[in-house]
Protein backbone atom coordinates (compact mmCIF):
# COMPACT_ATOMS: atom_id res chain seq x y z
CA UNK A 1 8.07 3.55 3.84
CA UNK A 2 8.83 1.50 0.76
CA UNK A 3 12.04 -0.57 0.08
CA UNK A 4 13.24 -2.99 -2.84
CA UNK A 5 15.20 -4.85 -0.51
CA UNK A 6 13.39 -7.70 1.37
CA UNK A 7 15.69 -8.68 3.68
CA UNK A 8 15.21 -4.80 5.02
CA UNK A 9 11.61 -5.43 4.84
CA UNK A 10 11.33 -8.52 6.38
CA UNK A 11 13.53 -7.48 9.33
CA UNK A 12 11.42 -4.15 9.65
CA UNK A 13 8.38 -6.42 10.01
CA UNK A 14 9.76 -8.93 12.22
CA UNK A 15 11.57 -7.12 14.54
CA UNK A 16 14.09 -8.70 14.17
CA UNK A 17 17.50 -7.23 14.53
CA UNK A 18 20.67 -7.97 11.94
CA UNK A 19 23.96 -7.00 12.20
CA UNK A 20 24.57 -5.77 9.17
CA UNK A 21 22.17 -3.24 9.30
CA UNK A 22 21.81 -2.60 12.44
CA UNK A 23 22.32 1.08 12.44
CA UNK A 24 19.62 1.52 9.89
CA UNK A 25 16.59 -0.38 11.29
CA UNK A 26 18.12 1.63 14.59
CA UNK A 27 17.39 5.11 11.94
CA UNK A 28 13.82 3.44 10.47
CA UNK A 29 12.67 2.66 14.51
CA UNK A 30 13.64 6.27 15.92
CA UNK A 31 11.30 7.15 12.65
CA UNK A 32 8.34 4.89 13.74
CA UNK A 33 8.42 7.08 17.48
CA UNK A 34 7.85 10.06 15.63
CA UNK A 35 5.58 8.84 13.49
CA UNK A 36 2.01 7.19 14.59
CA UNK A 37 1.22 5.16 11.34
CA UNK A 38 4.47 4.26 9.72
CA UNK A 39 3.77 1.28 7.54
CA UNK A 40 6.39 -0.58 5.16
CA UNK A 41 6.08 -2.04 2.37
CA UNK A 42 8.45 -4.24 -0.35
CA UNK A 43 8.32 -3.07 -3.81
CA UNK A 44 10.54 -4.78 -7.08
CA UNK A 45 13.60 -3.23 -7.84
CA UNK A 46 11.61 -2.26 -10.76
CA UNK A 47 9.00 -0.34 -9.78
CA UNK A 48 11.83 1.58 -7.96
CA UNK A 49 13.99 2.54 -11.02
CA UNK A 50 13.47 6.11 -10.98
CA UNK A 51 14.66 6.72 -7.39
CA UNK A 52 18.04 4.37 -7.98
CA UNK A 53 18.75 6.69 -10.81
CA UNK A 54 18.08 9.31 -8.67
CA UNK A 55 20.66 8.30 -6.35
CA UNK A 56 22.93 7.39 -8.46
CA UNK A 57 22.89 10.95 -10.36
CA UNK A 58 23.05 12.80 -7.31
CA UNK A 59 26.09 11.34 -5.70
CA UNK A 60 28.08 12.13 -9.32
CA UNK A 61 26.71 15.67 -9.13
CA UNK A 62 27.96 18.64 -7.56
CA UNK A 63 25.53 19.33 -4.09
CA UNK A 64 25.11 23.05 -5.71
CA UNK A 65 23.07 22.09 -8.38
CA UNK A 66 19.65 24.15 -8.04
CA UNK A 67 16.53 21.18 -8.60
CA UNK A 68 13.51 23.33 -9.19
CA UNK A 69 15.67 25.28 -12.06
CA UNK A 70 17.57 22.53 -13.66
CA UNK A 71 15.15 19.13 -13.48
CA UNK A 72 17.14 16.41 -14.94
CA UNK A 73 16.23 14.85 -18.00
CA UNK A 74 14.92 11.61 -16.34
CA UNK A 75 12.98 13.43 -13.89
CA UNK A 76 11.61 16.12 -16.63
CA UNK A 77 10.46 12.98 -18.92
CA UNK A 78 8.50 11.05 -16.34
């Protein structure tokens, strides 16, 4: 599991529990019980620029749009 956000990351390693996200490291623990290595690690925002745009391009686009036939362009150039 990799994140760019280090207060996620630190609070995944911890065990700690914040209320702000509480419903997430709830998702990212029910994970770790199905799952017997599940190791996290922090990575720079940088290094995780391809999946943001990812994100970003699938929220503005329609659900319908067929992946393994249309690639977009970022994708297809990396």
């Amino acid at each position: 599991f990799k994140t760019d956000c280090q207060e996620l990351y630190q609070a995944i390693k911890s065990n700690s529990n914040m209320a702000e996200i509480t419903s997430i490291l709830q998702d990212i623990n029910s994970l770790k019980q199905g799952v017997q290595e599940l190791g996290v690690t922090w990575v720079p925002r940088q290094a995780n620029a391809l999946a943001h745009q990812f994100a970003i391009y699938q929220r503005v686009m329609s659900s319908n749009v067929l992946w393994n036939q249309n690639l977009p362009t970022m994708i297809e150039n990396k």
